[in-house]
Each structure stands twice: as structure tokens, then as C-alpha cells.
C-alpha atoms as a PDB file:
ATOM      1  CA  UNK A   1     -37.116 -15.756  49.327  1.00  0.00           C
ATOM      2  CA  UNK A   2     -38.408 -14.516  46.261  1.00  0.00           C
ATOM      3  CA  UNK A   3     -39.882 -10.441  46.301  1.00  0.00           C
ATOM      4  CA  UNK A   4     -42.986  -9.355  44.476  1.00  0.00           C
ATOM      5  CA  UNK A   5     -42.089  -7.451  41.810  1.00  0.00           C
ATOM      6  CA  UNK A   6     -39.654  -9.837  40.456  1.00  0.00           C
ATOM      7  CA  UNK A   7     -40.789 -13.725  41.373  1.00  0.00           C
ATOM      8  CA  UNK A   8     -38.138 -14.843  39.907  1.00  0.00           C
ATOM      9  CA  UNK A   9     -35.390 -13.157  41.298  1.00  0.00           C
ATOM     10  CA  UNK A  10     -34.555 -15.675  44.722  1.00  0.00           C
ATOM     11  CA  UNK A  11     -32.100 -14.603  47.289  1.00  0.00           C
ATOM     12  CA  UNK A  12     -29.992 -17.661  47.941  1.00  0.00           C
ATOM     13  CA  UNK A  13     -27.266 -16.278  49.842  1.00  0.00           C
ATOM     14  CA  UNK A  14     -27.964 -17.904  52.922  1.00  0.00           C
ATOM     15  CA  UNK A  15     -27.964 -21.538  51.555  1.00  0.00           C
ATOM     16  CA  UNK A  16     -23.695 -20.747  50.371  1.00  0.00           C
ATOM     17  CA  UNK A  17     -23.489 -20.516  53.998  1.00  0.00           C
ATOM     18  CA  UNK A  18     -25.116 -24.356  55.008  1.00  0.00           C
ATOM     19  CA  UNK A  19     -22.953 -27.476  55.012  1.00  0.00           C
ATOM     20  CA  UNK A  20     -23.073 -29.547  51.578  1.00  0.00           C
ATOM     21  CA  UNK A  21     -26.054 -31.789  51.505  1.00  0.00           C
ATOM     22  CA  UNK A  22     -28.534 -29.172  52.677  1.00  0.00           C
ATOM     23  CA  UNK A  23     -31.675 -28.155  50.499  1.00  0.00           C
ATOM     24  CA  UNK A  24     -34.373 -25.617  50.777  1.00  0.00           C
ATOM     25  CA  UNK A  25     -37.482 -25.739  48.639  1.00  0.00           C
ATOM     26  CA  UNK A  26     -38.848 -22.892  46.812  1.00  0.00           C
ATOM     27  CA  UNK A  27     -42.899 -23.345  45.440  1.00  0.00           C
ATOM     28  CA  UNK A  28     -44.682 -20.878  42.318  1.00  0.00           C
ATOM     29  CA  UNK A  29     -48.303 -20.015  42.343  1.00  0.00           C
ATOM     30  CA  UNK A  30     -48.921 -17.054  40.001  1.00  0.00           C
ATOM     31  CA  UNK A  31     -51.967 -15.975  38.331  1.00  0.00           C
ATOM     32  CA  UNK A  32     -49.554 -14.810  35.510  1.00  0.00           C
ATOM     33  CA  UNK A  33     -45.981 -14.814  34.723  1.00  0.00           C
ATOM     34  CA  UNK A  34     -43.809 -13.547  32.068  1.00  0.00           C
ATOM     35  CA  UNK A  35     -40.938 -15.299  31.542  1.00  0.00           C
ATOM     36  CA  UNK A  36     -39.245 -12.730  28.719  1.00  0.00           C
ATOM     37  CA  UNK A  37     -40.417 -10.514  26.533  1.00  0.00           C
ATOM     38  CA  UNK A  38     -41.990 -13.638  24.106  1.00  0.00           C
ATOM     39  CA  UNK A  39     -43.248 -15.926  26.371  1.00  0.00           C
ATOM     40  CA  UNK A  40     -46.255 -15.282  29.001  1.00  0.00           C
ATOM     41  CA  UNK A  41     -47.800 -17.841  31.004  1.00  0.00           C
ATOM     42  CA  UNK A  42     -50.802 -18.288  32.892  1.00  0.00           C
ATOM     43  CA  UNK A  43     -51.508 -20.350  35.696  1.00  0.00           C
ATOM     44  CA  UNK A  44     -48.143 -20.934  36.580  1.00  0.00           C
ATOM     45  CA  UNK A  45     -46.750 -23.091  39.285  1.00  0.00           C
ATOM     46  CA  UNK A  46     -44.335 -24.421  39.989  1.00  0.00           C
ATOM     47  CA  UNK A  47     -42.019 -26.099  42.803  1.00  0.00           C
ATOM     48  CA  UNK A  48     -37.843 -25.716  42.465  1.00  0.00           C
ATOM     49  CA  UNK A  49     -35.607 -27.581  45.251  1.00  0.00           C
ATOM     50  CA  UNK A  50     -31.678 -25.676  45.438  1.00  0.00           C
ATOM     51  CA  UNK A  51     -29.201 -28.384  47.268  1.00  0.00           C
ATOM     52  CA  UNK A  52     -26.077 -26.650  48.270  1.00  0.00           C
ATOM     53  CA  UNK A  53     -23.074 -29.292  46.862  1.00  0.00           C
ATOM     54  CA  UNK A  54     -19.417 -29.054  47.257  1.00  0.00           C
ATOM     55  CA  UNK A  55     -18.991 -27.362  43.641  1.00  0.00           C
ATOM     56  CA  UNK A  56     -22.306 -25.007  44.090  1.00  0.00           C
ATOM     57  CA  UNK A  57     -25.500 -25.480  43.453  1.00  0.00           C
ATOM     58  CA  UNK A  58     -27.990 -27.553  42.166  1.00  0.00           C
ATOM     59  CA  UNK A  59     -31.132 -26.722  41.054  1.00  0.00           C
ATOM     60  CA  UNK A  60     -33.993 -28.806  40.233  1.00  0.00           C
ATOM     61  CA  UNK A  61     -37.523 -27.912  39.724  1.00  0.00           C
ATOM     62  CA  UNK A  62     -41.131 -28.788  37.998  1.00  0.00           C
ATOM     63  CA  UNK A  63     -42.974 -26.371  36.277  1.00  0.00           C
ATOM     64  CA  UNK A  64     -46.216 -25.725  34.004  1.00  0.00           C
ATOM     65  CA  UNK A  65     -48.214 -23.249  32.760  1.00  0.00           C
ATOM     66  CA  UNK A  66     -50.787 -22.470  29.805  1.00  0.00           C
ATOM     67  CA  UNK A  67     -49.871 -20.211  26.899  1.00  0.00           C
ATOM     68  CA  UNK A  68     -51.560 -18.996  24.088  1.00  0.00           C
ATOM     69  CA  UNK A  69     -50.321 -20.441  20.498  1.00  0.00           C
ATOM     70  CA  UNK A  70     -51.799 -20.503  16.763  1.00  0.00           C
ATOM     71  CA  UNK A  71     -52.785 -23.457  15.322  1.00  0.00           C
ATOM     72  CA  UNK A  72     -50.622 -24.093  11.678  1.00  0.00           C
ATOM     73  CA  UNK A  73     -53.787 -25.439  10.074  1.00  0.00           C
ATOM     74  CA  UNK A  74     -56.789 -23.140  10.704  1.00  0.00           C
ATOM     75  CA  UNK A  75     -54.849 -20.381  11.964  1.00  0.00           C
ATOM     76  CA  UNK A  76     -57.182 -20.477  15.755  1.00  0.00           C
ATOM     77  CA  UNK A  77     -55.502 -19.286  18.909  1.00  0.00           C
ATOM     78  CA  UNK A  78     -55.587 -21.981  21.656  1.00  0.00           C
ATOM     79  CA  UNK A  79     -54.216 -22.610  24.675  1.00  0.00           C
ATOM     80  CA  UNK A  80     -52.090 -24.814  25.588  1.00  0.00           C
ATOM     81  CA  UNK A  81     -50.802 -26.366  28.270  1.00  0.00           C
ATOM     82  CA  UNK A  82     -46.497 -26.761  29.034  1.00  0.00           C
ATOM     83  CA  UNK A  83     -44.956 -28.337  31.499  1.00  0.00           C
ATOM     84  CA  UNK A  84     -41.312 -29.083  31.686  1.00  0.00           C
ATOM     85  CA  UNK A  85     -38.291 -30.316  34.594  1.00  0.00           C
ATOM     86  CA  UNK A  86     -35.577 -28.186  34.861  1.00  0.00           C
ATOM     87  CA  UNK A  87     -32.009 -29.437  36.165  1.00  0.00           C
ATOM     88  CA  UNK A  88     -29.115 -26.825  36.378  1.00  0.00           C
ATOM     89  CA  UNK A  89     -25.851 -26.442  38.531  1.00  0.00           C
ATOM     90  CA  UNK A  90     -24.583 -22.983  39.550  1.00  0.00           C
ATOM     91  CA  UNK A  91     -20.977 -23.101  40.107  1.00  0.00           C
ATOM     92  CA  UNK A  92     -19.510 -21.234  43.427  1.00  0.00           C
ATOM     93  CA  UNK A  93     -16.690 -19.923  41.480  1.00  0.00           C
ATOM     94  CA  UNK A  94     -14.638 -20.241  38.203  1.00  0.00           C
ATOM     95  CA  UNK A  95     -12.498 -23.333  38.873  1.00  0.00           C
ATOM     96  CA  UNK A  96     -16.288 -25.862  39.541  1.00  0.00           C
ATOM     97  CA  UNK A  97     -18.106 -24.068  36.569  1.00  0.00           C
ATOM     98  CA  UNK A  98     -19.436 -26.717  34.631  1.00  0.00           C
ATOM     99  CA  UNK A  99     -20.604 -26.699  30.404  1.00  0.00           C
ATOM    100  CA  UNK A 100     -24.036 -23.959  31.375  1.00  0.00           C
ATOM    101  CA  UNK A 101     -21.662 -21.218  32.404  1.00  0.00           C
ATOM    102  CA  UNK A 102     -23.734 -20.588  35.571  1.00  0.00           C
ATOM    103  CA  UNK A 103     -22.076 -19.150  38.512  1.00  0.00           C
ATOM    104  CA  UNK A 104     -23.803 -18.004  41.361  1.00  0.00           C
ATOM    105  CA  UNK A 105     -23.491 -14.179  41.364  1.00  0.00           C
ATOM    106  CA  UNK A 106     -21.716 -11.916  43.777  1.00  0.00           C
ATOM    107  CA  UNK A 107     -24.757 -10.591  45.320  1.00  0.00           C
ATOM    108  CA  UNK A 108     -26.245 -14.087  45.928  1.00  0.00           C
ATOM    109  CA  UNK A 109     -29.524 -13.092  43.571  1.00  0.00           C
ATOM    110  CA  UNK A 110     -30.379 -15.598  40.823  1.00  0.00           C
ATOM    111  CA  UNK A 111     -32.902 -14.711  38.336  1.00  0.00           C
ATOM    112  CA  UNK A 112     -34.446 -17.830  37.012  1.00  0.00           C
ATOM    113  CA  UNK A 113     -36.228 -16.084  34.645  1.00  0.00           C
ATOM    114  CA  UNK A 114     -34.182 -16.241  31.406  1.00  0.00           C
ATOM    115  CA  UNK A 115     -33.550 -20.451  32.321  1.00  0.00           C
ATOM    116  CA  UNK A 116     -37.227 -20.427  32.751  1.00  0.00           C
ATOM    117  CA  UNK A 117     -37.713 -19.047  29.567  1.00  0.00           C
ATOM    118  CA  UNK A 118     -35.040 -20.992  27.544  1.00  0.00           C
ATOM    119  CA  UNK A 119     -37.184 -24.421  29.064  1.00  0.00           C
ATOM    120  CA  UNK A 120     -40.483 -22.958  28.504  1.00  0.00           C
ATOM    121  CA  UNK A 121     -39.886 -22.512  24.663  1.00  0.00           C
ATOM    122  CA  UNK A 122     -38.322 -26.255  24.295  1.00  0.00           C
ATOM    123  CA  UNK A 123     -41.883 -27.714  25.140  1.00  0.00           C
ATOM    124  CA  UNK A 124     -43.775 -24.819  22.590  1.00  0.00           C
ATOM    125  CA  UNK A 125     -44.464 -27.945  19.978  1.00  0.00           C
ATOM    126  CA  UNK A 126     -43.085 -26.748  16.324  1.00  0.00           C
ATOM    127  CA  UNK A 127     -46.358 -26.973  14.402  1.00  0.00           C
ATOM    128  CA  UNK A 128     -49.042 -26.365  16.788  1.00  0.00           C
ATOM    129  CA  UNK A 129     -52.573 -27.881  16.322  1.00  0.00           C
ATOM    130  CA  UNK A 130     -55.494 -26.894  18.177  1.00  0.00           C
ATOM    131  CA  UNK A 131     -57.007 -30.060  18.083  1.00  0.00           C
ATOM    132  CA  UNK A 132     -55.128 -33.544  16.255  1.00  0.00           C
ATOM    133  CA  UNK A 133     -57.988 -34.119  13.805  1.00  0.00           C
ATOM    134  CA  UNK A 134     -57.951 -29.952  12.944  1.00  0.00           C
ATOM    135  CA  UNK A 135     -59.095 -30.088   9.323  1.00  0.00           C
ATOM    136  CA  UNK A 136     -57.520 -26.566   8.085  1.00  0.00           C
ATOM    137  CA  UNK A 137     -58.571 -24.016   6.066  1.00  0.00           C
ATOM    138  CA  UNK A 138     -59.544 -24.421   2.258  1.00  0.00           C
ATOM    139  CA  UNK A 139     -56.631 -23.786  -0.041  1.00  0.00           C
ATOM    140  CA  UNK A 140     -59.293 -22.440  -2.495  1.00  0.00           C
ATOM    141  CA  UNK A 141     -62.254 -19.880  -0.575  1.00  0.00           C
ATOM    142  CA  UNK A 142     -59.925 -19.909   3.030  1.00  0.00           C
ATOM    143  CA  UNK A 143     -62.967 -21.476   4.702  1.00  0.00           C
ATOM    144  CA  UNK A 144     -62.161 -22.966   8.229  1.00  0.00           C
ATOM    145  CA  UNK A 145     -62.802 -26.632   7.487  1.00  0.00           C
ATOM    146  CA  UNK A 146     -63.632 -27.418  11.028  1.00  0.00           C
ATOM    147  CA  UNK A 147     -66.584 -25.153  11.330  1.00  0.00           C
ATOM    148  CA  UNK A 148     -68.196 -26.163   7.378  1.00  0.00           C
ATOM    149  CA  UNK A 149     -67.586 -27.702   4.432  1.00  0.00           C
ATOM    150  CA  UNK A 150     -67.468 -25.716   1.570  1.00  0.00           C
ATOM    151  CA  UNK A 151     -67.521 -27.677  -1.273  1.00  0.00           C
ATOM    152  CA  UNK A 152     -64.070 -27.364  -2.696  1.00  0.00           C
ATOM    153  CA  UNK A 153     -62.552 -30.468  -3.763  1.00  0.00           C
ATOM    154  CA  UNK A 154     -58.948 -30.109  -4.355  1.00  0.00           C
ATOM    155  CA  UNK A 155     -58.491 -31.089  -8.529  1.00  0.00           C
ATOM    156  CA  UNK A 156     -56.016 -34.374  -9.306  1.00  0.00           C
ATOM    157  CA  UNK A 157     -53.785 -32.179 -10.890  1.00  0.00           C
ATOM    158  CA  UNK A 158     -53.014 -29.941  -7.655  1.00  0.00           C
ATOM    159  CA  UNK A 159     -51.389 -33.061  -6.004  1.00  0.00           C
ATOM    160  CA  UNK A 160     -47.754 -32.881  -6.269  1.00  0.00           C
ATOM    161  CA  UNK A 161     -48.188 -36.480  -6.937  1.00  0.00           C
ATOM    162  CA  UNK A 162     -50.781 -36.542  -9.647  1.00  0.00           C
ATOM    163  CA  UNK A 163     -47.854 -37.247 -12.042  1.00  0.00           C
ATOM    164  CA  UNK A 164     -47.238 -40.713 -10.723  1.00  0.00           C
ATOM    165  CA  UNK A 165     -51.602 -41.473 -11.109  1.00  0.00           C
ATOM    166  CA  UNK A 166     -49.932 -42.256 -14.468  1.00  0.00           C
ATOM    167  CA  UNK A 167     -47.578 -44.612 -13.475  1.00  0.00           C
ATOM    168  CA  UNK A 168     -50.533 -46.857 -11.859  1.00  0.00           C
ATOM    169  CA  UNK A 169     -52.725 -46.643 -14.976  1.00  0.00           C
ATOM    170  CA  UNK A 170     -49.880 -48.464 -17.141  1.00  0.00           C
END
């Protein structure tokens, strides 16, 4: 039972009150989601199963959605595509919580936004290429290499190596 203005937000209270062993399944079709104030997704969905156990409980979802990020070479936007699992146990109170700190909160509303956000960013790759074979800009007019060559041709002396060209001459 999610509400509009906050997807994320899910009512849970009535799964504390089902025996241990019971699940109820919770599915994510939006257009566009922001999941904090860095991260916005498009084409989201998603599908997140919460099993009520005997310390709390458990949560366990898939989830994807395309963002927009700059490629490190040529400096392009492009989208791209993340999709992640996500596995977390709420605890029911302070004696069953476990190493995430989660307890389920007094009014029995979780907000999965800030867990969605904290998986979202693990899949963001660290340098992020718009294509594998991206070719960069120049390093000497700033020419995008993937749209035409301009001519440059990097010197042997600009390679941090061209010292050792010495050592193969000998």
C-alpha cells in the first residue's frame, strides 16, 4: 500500500500483525522516480516481496531503471541502464536488530527511498563510458574523437613512458 505522492513510502503495518512465514508482494511501475536529491530514474520498476519472520522483516526486491551519466572520455551524456537486488531485514524491536540498524518504525511506514538510493548508486559504474570503444577527446584541439579525426598525433615525448623508448634502443 504505497500512496501517490510518496511511492516509496509503504504502509506495512498490517503484515506485523500475520503469523511468521507470511509474505505480501509489492510491484513499481513509474514513468519517473527520484530516489534522493542526486539520483533520478526513469523507467523504473520494480517488484519487492516483505516476509514477516520471527525477528521482523525481510525485504527482498528487484529493481532497474535508466539514468543519465557523463561519459569520462568524450564528456557525452548517455543513458544508462541499472539494475540491482536488494536484501534487507527490519528488526521488530531493539533486542532482533541486526548490523543495518533497521527497525520497523512506530507508525508502521517504511520509506524505501533512501535504501533505494544507497543500491542505486552501487551499480552507477566509476568511470562511465558511453560506448566501450569511446575514443575521447583530443588532448591537443578538444576534438571529440568519435565524431572526426583531427589530425593530432600525440608526440613520443608526451608518453610518460617515452623515457624507457631508450632502454629498447640499447
Amino acid at each position: 500500500m504505497s500512496n501517490s505522492r510518496n511511492p516509496f513510502r509503504l504502509n506495512i503495518g498490517f503484515i506485523l500483525h500475520e503469523d511468521v512465514g507470511s509474505s505480501h508482494e509489492f510491484s513499481f511501475d513509474l514513468p519517473q522516480a527520484k530516489v534522493g536529491d542526486d539520483l533520478e530514474l526513469r523507467q523504473f520498476v520494480g517488484a519487492l516481496s516483505i516476509g514477516r519472520t520471527a525477528q521482523g522483516l525481510l525485504l527482498t526486491g528487484r529493481f532497474s531503471g535508466a539514468t543519465e551519466l557523463t561519459c569520462v572520455r568524450c564528456l557525452r551524456s548517455f543513458d544508462h541502464t541499472l539494475s540491482w537486488k536488494l536484501t534487507e531485514v527490519f528488526a521488530l524491536n531493539e533486542r532482533t536488530v541486526s548490523e543495518s540498524g533497521l527497525i520497523v518504525p512506530e507508525d508502521a511506514q517504511i520509506d524505501l527511498q533512501p535504501i533505494l538510493r544507497d543500491y542505486a548508486l552501487l551499480e552507477v559504474p566509476i568511470k562511465p563510458l558511453c560506448t566501450n570503444d569511446c575514443r575521447g577527446l583530443c588532448p591537443v584541439c578538444g576534438q571529440d574523437l568519435n565524431i572526426r579525426d583531427c589530425g593530432h598525433r600525440p608526440s613520443s615525448g608526451d608518453s610518460p613512458f617515452a623515457a624507457l623508448e631508450d632502454l629498447l634502443k640499447e
